[in-house]
Every structure is written in C-alpha cells, then in structure tokens.
Protein backbone atom coordinates (compact mmCIF):
# COMPACT_ATOMS: atom_id res chain seq x y z
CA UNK A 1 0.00 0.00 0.00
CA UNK A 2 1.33 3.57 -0.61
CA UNK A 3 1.26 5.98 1.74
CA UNK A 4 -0.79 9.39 1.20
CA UNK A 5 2.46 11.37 1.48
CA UNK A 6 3.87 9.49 -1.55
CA UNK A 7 0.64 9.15 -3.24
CA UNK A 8 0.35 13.12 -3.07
CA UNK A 9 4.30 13.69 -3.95
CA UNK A 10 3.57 11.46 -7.17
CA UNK A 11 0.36 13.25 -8.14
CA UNK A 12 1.19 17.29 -7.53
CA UNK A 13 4.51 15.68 -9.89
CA UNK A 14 1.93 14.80 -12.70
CA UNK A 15 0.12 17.69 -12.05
CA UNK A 16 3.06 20.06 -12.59
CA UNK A 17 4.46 17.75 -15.86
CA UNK A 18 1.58 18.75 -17.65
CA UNK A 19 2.71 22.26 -18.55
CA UNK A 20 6.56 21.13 -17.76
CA UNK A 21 5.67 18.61 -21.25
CA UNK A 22 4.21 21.56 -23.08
CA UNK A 23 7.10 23.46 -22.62
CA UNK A 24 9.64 21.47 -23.47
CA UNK A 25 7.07 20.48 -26.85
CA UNK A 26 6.62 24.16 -27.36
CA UNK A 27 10.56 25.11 -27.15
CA UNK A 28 11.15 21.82 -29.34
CA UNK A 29 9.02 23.03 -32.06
CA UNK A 30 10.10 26.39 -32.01
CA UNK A 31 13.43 25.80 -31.96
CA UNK A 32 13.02 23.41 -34.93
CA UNK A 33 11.06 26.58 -36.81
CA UNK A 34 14.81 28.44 -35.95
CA UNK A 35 16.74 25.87 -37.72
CA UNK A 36 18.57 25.27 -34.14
CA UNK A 37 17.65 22.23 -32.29
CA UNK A 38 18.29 21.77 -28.81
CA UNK A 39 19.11 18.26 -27.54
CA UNK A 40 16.03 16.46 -25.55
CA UNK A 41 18.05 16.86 -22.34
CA UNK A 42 18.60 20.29 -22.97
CA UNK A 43 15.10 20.51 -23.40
CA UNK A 44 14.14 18.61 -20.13
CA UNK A 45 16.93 20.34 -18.21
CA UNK A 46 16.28 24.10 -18.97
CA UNK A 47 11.75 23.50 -19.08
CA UNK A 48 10.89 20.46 -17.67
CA UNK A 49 12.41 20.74 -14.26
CA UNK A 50 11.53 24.26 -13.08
CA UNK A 51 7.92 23.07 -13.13
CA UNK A 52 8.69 20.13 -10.86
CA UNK A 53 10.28 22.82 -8.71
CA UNK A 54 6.95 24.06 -8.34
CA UNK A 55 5.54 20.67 -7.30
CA UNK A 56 8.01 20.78 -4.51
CA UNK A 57 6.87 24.42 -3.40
CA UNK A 58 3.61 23.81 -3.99
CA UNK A 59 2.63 22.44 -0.30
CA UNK A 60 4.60 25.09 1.22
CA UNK A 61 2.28 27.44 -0.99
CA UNK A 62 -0.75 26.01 -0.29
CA UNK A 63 0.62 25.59 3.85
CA UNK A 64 1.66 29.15 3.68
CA UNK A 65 -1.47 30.65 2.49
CA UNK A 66 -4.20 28.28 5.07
CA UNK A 67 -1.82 29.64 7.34
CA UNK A 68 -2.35 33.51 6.51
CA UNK A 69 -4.89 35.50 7.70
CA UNK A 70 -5.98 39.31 6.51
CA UNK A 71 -4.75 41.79 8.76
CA UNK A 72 -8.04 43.60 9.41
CA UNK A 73 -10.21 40.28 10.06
CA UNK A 74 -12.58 39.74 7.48
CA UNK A 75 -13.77 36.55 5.90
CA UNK A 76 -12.46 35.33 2.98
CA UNK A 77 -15.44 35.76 0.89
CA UNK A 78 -13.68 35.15 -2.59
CA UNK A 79 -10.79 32.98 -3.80
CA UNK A 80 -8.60 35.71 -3.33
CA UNK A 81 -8.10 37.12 -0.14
C-alpha cells in the first residue's frame, strides 16, 4: 500500500508535468522553426524541471497561504483574499 504522502508527492509531480511537457514540446518546435535544435536533455533540463520545482513548493504554498490570515479580520469571501 502507498502511503498518502507518496501518493500526493507522485500526483502534484503529474500535475506540474503537464505544462513542464508543453514546454519542453513548445521550445522543441520552435526551436526546430529556428533551424537550431536543442538536444532532448537540454530541453528537459532548462523547461521540464523548473515546473517540478513548483511541485516541490507547492505544499509550502498552499501551507503558507491556510496559514495567513488578513490583517483587518474579514472573511475570505472570494478565492482571493
């Protein structure tokens, strides 16, 4: 059985390889448009991994901000606060 930690480490990674995959397809096919190809790892290095950064900070984010109340008291009454 896998543990919820692990099961929500492995999804908020899928998550956050969504747009990681359509960056590294949208460099790829720009960069082919250039004439100037950049190797896959190059690729995955440079625009896949800073959006599995994100899937790290992401429960710090989310953590931070349940954390965080207004200064003057209200409610949250919207989605942004």
């Amino acid at each position: 059985m896998v543990s919820p930690v692990l099961r929500r480490s492995i999804l908020l990674s899928l998550v956050w390889a969504v747009p990681g995959a359509l960056a590294v397809g949208q460099y790829y096919v720009l960069q082919v448009y250039l004439g100037d190809p950049r190797t896959l790892g190059a690729l995955l290095i440079g625009d896949f991994l800073p959006w599995q950064v994100w899937a790290l900070a992401t429960p710090l984010v989310v953590g931070a901000g349940r954390r965080t109340r207004r200064r003057d008291g209200a409610g949250c009454r919207s989605t942004s606060c």
